[in-house]
N, C-alpha and C. Protein backbone atom coordinates (compact mmCIF):
# COMPACT_ATOMS: atom_id res chain seq x y z
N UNK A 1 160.80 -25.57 -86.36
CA UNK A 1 161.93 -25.40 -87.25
C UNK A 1 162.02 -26.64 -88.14
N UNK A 2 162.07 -26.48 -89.84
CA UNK A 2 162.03 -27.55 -90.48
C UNK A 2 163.56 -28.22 -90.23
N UNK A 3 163.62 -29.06 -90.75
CA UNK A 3 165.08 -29.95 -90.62
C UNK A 3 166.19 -29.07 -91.43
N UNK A 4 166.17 -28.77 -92.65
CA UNK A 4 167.23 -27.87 -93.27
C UNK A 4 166.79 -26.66 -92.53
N UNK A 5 166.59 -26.20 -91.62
CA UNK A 5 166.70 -24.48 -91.02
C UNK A 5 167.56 -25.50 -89.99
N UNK A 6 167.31 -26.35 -89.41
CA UNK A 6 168.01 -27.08 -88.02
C UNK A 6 168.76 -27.69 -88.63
N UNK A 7 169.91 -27.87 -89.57
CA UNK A 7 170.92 -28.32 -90.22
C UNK A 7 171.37 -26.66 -90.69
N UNK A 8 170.96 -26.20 -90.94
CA UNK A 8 171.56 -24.76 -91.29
C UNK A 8 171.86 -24.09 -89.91
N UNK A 9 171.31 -24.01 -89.29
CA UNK A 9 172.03 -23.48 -87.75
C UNK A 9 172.77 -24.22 -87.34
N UNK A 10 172.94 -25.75 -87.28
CA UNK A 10 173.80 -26.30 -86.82
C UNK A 10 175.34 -26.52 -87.58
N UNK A 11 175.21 -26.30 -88.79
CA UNK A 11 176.64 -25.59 -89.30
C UNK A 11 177.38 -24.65 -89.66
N UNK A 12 176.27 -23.33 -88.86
CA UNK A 12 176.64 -22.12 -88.75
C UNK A 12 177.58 -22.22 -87.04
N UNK A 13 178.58 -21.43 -87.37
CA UNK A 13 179.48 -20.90 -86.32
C UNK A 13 180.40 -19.67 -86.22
N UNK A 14 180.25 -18.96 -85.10
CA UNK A 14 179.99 -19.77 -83.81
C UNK A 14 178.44 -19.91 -83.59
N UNK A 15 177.98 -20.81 -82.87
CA UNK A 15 176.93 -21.17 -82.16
C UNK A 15 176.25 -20.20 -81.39
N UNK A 16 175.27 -19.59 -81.24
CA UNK A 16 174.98 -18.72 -80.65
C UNK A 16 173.80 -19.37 -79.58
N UNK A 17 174.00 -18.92 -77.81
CA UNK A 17 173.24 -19.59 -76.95
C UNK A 17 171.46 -19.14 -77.30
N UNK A 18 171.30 -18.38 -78.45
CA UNK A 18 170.12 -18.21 -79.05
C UNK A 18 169.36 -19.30 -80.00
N UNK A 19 170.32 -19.36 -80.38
CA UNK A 19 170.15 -20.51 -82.01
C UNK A 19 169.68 -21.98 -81.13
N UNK A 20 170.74 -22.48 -79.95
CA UNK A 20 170.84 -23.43 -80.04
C UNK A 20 168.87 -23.50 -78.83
N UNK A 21 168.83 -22.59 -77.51
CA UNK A 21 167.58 -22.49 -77.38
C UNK A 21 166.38 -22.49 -78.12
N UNK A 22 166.72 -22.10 -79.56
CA UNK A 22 165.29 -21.97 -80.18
C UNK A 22 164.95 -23.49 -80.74
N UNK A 23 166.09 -23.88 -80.65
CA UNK A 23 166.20 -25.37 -81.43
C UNK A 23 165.79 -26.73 -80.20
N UNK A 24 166.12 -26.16 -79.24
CA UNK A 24 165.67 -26.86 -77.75
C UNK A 24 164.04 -26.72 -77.03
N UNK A 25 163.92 -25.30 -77.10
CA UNK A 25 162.49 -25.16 -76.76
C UNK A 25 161.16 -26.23 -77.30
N UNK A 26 161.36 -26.10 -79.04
CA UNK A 26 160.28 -26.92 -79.14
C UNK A 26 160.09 -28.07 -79.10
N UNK A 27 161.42 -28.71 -78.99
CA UNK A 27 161.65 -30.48 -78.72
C UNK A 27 161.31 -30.57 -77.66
N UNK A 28 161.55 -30.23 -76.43
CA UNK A 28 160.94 -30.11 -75.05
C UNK A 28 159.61 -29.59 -75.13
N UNK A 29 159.06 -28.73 -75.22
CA UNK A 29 157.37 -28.71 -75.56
C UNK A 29 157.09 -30.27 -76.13
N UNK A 30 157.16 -30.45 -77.08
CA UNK A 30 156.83 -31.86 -77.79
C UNK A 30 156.83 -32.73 -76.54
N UNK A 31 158.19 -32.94 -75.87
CA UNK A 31 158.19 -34.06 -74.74
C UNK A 31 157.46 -34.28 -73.78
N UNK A 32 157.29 -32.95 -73.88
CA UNK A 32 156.52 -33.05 -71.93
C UNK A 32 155.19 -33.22 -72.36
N UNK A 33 154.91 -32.83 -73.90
CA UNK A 33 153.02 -33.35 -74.02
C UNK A 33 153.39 -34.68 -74.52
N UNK A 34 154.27 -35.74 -74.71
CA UNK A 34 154.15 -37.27 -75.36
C UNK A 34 154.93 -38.25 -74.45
N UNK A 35 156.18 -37.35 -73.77
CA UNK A 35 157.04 -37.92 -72.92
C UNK A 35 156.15 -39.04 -71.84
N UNK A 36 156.86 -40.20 -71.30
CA UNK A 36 155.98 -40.71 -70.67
C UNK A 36 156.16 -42.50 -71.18
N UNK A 37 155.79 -43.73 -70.77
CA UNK A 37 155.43 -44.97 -71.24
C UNK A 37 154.71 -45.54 -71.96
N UNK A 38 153.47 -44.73 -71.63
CA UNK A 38 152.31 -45.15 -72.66
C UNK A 38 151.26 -43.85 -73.37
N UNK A 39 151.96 -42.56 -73.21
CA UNK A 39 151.09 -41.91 -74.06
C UNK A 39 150.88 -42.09 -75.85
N UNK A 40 152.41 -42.41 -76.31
CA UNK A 40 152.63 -42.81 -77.65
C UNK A 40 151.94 -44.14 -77.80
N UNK A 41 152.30 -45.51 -77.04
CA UNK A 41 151.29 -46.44 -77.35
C UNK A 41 150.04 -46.55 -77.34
N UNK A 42 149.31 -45.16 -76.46
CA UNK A 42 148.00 -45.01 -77.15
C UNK A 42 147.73 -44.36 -77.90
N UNK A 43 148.32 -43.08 -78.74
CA UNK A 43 147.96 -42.51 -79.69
C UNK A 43 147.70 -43.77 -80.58
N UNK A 44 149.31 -44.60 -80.78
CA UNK A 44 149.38 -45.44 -81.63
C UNK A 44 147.98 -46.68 -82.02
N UNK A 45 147.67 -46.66 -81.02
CA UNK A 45 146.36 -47.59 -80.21
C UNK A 45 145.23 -47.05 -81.27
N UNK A 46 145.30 -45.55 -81.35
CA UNK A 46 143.84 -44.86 -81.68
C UNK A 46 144.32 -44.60 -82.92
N UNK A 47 145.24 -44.64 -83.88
CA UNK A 47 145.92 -44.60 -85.18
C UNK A 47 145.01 -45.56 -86.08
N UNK A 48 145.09 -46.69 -84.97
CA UNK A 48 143.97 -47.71 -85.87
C UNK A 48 142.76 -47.78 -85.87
N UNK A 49 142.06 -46.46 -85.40
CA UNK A 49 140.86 -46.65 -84.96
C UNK A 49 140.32 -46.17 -84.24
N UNK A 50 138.81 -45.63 -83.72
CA UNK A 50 138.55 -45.57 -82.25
C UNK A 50 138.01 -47.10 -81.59
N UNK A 51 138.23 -46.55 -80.06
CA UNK A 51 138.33 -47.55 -79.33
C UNK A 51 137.50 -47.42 -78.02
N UNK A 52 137.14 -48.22 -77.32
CA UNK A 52 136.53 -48.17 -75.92
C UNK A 52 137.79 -48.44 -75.21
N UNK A 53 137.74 -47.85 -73.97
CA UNK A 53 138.66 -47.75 -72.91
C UNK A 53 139.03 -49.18 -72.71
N UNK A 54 138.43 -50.45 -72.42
CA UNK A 54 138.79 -51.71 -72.47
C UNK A 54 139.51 -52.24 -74.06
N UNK A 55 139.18 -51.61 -74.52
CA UNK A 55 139.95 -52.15 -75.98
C UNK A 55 141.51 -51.46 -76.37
N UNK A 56 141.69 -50.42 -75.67
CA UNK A 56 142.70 -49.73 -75.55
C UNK A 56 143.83 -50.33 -74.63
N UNK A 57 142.88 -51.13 -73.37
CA UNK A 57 143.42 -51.62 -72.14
C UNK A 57 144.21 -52.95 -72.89
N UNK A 58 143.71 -53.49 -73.63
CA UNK A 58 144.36 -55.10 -73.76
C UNK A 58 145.37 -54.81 -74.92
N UNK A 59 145.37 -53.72 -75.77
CA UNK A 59 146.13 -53.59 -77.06
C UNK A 59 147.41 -52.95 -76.22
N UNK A 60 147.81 -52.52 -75.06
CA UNK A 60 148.79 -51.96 -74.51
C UNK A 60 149.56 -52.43 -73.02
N UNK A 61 149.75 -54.06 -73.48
CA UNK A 61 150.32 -54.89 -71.88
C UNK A 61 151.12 -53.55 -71.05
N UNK A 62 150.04 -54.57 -69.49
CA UNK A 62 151.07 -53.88 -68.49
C UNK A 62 150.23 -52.07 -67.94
N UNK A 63 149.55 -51.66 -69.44
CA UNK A 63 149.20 -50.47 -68.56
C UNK A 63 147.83 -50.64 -67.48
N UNK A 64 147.66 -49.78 -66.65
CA UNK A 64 147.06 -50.52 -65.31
C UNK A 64 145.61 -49.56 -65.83
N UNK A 65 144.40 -49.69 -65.28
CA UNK A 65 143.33 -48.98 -65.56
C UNK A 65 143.48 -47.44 -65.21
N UNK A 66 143.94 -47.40 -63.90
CA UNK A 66 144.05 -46.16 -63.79
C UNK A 66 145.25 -45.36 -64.08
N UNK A 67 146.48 -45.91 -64.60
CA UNK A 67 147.20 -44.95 -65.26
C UNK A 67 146.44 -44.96 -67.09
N UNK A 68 145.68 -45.86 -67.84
CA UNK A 68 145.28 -45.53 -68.92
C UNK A 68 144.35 -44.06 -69.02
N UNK A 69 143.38 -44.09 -67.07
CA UNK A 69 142.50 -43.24 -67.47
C UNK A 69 143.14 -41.74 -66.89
N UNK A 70 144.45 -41.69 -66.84
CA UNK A 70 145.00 -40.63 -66.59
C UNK A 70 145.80 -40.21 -68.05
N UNK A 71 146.16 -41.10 -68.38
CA UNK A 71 146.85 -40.61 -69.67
C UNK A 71 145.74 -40.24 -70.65
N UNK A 72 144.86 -41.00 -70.93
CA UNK A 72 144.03 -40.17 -71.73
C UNK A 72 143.07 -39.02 -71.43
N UNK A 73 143.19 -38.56 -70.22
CA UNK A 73 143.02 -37.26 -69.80
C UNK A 73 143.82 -36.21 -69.89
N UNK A 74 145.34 -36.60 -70.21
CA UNK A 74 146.02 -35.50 -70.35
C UNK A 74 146.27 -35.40 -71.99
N UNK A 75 146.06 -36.53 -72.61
CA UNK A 75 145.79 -36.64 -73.72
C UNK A 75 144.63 -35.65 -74.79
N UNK A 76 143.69 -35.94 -73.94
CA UNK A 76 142.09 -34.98 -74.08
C UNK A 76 142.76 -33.45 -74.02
N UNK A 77 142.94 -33.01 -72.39
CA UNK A 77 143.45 -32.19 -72.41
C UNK A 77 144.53 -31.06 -73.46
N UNK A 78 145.54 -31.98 -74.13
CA UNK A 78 146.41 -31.36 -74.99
C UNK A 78 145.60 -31.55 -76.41
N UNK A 79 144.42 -31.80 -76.74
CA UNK A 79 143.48 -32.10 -77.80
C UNK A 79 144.27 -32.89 -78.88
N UNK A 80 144.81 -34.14 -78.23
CA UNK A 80 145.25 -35.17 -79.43
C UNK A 80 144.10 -36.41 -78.97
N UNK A 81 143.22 -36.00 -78.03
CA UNK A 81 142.23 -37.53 -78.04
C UNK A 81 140.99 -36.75 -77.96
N UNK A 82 140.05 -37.43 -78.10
CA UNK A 82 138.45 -36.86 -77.49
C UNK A 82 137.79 -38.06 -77.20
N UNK A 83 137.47 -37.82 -75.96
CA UNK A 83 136.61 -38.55 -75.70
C UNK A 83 134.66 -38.59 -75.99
N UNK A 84 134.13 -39.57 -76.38
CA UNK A 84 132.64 -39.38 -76.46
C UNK A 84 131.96 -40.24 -75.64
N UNK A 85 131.02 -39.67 -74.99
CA UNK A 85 129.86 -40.56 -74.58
C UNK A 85 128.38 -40.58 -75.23
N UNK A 86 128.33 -42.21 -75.28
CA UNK A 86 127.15 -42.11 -75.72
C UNK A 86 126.15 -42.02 -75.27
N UNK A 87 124.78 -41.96 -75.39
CA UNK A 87 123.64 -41.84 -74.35
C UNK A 87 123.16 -43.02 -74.63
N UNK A 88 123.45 -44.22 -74.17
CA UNK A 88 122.68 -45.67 -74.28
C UNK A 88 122.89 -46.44 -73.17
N UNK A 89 122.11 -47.56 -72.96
CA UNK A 89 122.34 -48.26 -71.68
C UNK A 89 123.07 -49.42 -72.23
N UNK A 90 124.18 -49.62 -71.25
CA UNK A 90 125.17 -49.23 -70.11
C UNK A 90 125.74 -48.14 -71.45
N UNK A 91 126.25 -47.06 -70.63
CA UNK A 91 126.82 -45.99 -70.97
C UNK A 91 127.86 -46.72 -72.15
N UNK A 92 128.15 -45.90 -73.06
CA UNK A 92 129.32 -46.44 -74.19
C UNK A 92 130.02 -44.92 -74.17
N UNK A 93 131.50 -45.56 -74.06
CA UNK A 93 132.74 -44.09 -74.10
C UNK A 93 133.57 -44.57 -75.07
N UNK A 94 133.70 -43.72 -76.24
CA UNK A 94 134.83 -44.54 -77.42
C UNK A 94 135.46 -42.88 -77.47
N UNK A 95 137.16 -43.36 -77.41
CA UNK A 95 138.01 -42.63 -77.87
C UNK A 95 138.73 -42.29 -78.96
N UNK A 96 138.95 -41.18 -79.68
CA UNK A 96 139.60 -41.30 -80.99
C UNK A 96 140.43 -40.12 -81.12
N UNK A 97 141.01 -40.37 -81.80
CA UNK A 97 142.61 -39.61 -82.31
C UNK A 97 141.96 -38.21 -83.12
N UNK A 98 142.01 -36.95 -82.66
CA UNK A 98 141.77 -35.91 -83.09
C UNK A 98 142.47 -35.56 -84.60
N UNK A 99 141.95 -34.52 -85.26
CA UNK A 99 143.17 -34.73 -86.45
C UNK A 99 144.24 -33.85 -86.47
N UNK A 100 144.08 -33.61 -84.96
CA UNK A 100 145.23 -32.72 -84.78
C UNK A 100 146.41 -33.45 -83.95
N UNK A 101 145.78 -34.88 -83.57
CA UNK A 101 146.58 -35.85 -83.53
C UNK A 101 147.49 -36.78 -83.90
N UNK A 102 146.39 -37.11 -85.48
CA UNK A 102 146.79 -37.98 -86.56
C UNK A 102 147.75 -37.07 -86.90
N UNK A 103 148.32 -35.97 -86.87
CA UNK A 103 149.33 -34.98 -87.39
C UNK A 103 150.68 -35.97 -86.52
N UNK A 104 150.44 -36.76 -85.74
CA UNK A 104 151.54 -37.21 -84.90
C UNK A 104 152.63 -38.61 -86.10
N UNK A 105 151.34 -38.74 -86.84
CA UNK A 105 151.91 -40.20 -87.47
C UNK A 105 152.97 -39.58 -87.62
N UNK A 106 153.19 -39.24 -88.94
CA UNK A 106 154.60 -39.46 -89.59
C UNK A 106 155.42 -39.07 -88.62
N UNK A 107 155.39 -38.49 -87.16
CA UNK A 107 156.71 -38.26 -86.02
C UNK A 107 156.81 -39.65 -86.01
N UNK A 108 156.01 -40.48 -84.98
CA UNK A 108 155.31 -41.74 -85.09
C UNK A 108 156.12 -42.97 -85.86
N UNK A 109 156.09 -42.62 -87.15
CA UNK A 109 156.99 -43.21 -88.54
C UNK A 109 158.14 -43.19 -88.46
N UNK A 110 158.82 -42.54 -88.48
CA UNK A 110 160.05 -42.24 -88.11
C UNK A 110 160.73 -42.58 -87.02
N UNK A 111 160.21 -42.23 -85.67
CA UNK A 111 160.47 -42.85 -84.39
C UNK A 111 160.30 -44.70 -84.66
N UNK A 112 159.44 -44.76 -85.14
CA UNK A 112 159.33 -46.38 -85.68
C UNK A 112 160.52 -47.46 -86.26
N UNK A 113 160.66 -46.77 -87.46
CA UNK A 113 162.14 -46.69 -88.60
C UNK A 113 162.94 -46.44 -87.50
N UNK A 114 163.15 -45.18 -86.94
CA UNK A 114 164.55 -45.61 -86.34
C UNK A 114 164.56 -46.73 -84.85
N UNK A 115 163.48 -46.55 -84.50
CA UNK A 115 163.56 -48.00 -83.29
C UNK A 115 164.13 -49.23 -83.81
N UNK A 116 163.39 -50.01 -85.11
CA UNK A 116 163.97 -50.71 -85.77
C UNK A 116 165.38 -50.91 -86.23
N UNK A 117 165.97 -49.70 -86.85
CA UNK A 117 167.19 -49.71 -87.14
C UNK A 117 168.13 -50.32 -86.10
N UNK A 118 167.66 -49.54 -84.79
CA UNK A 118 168.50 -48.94 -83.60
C UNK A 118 168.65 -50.86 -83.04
N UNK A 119 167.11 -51.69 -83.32
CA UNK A 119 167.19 -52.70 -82.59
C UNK A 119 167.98 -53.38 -83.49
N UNK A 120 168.04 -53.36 -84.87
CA UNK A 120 168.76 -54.47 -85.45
C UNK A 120 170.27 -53.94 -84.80
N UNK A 121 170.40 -52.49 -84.92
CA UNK A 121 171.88 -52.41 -85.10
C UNK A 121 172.65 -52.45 -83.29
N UNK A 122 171.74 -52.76 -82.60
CA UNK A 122 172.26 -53.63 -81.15
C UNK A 122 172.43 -54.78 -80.99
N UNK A 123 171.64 -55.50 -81.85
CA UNK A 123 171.84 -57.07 -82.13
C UNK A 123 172.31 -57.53 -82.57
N UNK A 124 173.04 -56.84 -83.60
CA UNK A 124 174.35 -56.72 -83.66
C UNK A 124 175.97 -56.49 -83.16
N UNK A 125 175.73 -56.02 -82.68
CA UNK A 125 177.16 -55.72 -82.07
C UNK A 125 177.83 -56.84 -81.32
């Protein structure tokens, strides 16, 4: 639902327990594939680039090896990462942002902008 269809239902009334589900469903889809600590800091990770699994590891304090190599499996899985291997000695695995991923920026952007806002306008108060 674009933003004026979800501003147009939301000042239509009464509210119908239809309207407001259809408007819920896909925000929750969205969550449960990004929801999480570090799935967004690695998209963000692979925004700039592809990367080897150790290069991913140091650009994102705190995440542990094996929760990185779980998130980017479920990552793979929902086809916002791919993984490649190369055939060379020692094995080389570089990950990169599908472009059905890079579709994430501008959410990404925004979530950004308003983090910012949100931090100045607490540091404030």
């Amino acid at each position: 639902m674009e933003t004026e269809e979800l501003e147009t239902a939301a000042k239509k009334t009464p509210h119908t327990h239809g309207e407001c589900t259809k408007s819920i469903l896909p925000v929750r889809d969205a969550l449960e594939v990004l929801s999480g600590k570090w799935k967004l800091p690695i998209i963000i990770s692979l925004i700039f680039g592809n990367k080897r699994f150790s290069q991913i590891a140091k650009e994102i304090p705190g995440i542990t090896d094996k929760m990185l190599s779980k998130e980017l499996r479920d990552l793979e899985a929902n086809c916002l990462v791919k993984r490649t291997v190369y055939d060379s000695i020692p094995v080389v695995v570089e990950y990169t942002l599908t472009d059905y991923g890079h579709t994430l920026k501008p959410v990404i952007e925004v979530l950004r902008n308003w983090g910012v806002a949100h931090r100045e306008r607490i540091m404030h108060l």
